[in-house]
C-alpha atoms as a PDB file:
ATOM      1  CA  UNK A   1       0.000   0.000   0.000  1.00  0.00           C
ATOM      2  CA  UNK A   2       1.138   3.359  -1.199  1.00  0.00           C
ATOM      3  CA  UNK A   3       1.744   5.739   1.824  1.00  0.00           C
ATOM      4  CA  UNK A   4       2.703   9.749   1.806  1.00  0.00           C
ATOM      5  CA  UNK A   5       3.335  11.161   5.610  1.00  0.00           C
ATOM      6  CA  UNK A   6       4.463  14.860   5.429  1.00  0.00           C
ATOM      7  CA  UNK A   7       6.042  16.550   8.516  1.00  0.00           C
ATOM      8  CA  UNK A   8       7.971  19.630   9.219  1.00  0.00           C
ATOM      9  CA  UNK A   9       5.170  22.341   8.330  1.00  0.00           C
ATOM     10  CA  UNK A  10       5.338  25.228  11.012  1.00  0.00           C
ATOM     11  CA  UNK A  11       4.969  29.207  11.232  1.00  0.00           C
ATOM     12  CA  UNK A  12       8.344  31.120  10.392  1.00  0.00           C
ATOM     13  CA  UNK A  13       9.347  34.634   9.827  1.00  0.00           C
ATOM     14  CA  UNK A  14      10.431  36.041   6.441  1.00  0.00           C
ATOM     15  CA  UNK A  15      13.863  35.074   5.360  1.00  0.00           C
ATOM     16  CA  UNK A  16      13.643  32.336   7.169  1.00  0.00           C
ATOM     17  CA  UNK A  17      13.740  28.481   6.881  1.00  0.00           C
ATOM     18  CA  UNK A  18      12.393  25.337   6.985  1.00  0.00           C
ATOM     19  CA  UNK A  19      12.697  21.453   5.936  1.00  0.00           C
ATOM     20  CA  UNK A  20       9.592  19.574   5.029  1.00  0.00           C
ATOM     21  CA  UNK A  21       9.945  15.605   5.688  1.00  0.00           C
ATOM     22  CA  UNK A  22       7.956  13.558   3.333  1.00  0.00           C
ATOM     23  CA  UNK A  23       7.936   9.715   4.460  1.00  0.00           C
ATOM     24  CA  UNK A  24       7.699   7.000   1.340  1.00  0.00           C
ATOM     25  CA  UNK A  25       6.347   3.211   2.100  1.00  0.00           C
ATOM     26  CA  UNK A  26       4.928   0.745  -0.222  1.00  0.00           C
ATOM     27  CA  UNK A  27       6.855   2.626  -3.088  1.00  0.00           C
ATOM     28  CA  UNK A  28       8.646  -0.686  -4.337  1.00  0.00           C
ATOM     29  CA  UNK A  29      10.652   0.442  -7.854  1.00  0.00           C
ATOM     30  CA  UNK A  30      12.978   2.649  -8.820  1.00  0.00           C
ATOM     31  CA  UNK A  31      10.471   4.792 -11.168  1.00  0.00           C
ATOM     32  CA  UNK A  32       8.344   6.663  -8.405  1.00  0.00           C
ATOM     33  CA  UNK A  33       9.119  10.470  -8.722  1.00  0.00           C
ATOM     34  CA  UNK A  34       8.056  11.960  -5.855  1.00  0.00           C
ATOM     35  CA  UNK A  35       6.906  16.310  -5.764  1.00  0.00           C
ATOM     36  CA  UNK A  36       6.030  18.806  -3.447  1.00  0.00           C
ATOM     37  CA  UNK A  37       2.624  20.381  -4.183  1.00  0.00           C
ATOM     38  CA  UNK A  38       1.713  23.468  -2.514  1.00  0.00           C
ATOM     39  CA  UNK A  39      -2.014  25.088  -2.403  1.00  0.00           C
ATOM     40  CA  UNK A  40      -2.449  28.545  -0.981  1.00  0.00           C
ATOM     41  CA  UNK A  41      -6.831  29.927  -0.106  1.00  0.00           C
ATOM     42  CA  UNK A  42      -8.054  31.518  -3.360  1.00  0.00           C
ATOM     43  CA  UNK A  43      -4.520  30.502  -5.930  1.00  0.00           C
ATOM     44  CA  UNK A  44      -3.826  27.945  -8.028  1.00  0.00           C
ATOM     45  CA  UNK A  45      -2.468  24.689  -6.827  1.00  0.00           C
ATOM     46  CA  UNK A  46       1.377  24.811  -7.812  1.00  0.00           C
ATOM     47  CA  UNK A  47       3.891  22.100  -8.229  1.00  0.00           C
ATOM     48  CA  UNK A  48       7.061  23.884  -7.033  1.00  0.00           C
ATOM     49  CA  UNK A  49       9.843  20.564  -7.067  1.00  0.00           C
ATOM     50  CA  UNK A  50      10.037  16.932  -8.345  1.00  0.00           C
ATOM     51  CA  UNK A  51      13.255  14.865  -7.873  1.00  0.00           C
ATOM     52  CA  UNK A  52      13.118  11.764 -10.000  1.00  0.00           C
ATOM     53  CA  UNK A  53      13.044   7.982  -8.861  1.00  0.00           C
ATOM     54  CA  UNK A  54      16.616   7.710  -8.435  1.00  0.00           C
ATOM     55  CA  UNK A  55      17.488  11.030  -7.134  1.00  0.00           C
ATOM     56  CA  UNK A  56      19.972  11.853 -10.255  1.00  0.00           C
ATOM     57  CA  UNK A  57      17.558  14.591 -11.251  1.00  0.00           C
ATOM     58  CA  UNK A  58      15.623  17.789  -9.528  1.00  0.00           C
ATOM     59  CA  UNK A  59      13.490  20.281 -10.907  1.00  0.00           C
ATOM     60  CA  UNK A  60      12.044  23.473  -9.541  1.00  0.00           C
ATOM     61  CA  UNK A  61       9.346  26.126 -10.180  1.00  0.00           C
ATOM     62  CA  UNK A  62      11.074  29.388 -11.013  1.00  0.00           C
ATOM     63  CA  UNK A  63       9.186  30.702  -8.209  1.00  0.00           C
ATOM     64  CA  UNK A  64      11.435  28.859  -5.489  1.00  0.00           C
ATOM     65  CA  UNK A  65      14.403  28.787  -7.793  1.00  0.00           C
ATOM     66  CA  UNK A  66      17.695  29.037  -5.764  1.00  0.00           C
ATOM     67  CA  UNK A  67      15.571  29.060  -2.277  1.00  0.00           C
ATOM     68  CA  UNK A  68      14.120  25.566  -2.256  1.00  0.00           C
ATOM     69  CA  UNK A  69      16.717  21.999  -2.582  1.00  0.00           C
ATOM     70  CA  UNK A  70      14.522  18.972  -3.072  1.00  0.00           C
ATOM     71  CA  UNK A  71      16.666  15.801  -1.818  1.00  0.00           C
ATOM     72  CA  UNK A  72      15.584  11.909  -1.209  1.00  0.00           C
ATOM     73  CA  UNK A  73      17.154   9.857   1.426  1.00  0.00           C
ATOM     74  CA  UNK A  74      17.008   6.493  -0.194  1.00  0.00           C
ATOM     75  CA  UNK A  75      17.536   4.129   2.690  1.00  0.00           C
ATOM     76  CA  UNK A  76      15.270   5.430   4.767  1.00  0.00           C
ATOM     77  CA  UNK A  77      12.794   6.378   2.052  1.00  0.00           C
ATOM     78  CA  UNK A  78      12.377  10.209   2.847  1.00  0.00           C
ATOM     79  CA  UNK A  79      12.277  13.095   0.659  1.00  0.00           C
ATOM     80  CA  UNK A  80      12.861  16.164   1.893  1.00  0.00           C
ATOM     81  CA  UNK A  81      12.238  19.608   0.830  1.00  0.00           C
ATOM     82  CA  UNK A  82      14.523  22.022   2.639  1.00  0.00           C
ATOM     83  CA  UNK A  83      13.066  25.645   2.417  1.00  0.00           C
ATOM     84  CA  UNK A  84      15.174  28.432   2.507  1.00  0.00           C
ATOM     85  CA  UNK A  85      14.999  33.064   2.262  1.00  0.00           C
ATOM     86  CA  UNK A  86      11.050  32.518   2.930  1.00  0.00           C
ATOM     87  CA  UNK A  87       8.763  34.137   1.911  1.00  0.00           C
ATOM     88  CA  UNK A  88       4.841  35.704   2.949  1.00  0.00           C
ATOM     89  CA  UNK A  89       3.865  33.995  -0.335  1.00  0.00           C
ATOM     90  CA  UNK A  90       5.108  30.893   0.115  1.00  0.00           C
ATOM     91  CA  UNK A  91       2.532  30.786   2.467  1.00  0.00           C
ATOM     92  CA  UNK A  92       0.127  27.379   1.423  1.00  0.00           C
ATOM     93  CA  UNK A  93      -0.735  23.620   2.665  1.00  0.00           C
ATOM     94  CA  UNK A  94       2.177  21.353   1.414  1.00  0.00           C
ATOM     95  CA  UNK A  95       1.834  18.785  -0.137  1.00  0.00           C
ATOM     96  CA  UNK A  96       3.537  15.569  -0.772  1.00  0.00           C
ATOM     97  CA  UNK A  97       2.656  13.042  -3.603  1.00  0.00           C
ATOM     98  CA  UNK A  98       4.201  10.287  -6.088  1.00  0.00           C
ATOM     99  CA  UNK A  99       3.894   9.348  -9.550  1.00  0.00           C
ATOM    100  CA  UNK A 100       4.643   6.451 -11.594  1.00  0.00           C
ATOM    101  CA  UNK A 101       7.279   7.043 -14.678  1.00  0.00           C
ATOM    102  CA  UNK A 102       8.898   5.321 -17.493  1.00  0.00           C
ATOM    103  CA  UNK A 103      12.277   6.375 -16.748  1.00  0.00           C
ATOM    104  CA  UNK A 104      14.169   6.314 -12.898  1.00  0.00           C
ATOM    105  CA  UNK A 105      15.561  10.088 -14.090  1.00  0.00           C
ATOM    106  CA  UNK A 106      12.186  11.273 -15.163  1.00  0.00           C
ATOM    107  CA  UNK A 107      11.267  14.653 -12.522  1.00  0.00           C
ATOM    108  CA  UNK A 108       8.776  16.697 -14.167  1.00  0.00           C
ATOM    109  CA  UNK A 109       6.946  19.240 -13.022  1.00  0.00           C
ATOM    110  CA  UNK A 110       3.477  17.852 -13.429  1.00  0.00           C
ATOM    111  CA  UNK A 111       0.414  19.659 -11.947  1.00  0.00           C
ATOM    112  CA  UNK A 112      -1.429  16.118 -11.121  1.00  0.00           C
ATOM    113  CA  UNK A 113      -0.132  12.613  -9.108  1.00  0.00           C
ATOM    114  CA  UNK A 114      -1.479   9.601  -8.686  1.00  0.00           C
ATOM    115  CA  UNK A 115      -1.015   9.285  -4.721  1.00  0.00           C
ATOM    116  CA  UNK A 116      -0.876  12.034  -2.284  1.00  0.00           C
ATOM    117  CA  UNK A 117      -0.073  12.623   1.372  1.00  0.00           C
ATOM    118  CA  UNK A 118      -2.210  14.666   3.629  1.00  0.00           C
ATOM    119  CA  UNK A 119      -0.555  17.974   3.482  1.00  0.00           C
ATOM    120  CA  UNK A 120       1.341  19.717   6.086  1.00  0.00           C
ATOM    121  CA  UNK A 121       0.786  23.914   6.658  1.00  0.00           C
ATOM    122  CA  UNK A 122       3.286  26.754   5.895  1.00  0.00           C
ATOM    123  CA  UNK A 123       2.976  29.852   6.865  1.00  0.00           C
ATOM    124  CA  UNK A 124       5.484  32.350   6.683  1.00  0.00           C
ATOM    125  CA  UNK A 125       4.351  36.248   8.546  1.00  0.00           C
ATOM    126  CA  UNK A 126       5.739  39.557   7.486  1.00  0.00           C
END
């Protein structure tokens, strides 16, 4: 069975920082990208990273370019976003979730995955 468990999701300051935990099980090949999905009241949901089954390969949204490192733990089957130079609108539920590819390098940044976890709040004040 395909589990998502986020953690890490807290109330910080601008410029500040914080690392979302996102804890894998039942994931069983090499293929599973796994993204960070954010949803902020009244804007559109918005994958900001993906880092590919294997970990070789990371992609961003240009909106958390340079601020944001997406990294997987592989033996203990963790992802982990580490959030950096916050800001008010990065304010949003977090989200965690998996999808199924072709190739173990494959990290796209795809609006919609087939197995989610159940979110974890961010909320960064001015």
């Amino acid at each position: 069975q395909l589990q998502l468990v986020e953690s890490g999701g807290d109330l910080v300051q601008t410029g500040g920082s914080l690392r979302l935990s996102c804890a894998a099980t039942g994931f069983g090949s090499n293929f599973w990208a796994i993204g960070w999905v954010r949803q902020a009241p009244g804007k559109e949901r918005e994958t900001v990273s993906c880092i590919s089954g294997n970990g070789d390969t990371a992609n961003y949204a240009d909106s958390v370019k340079g601020r944001f490192t997406i990294s997987r733990d592989k033996t203990k089957n963790i992802v982990y976003l580490q959030m950096n130079s916050l800001k008010p609108e990065d304010t949003a539920v977090y989200y965690c979730a998996a999808e199924l590819f072709a190739g173990a390098s494959d990290a796209p940044l795809i609006p919609n995955f087939s197995s989610w976890g159940q979110g974890t709040q961010v909320t960064v004040s001015s």
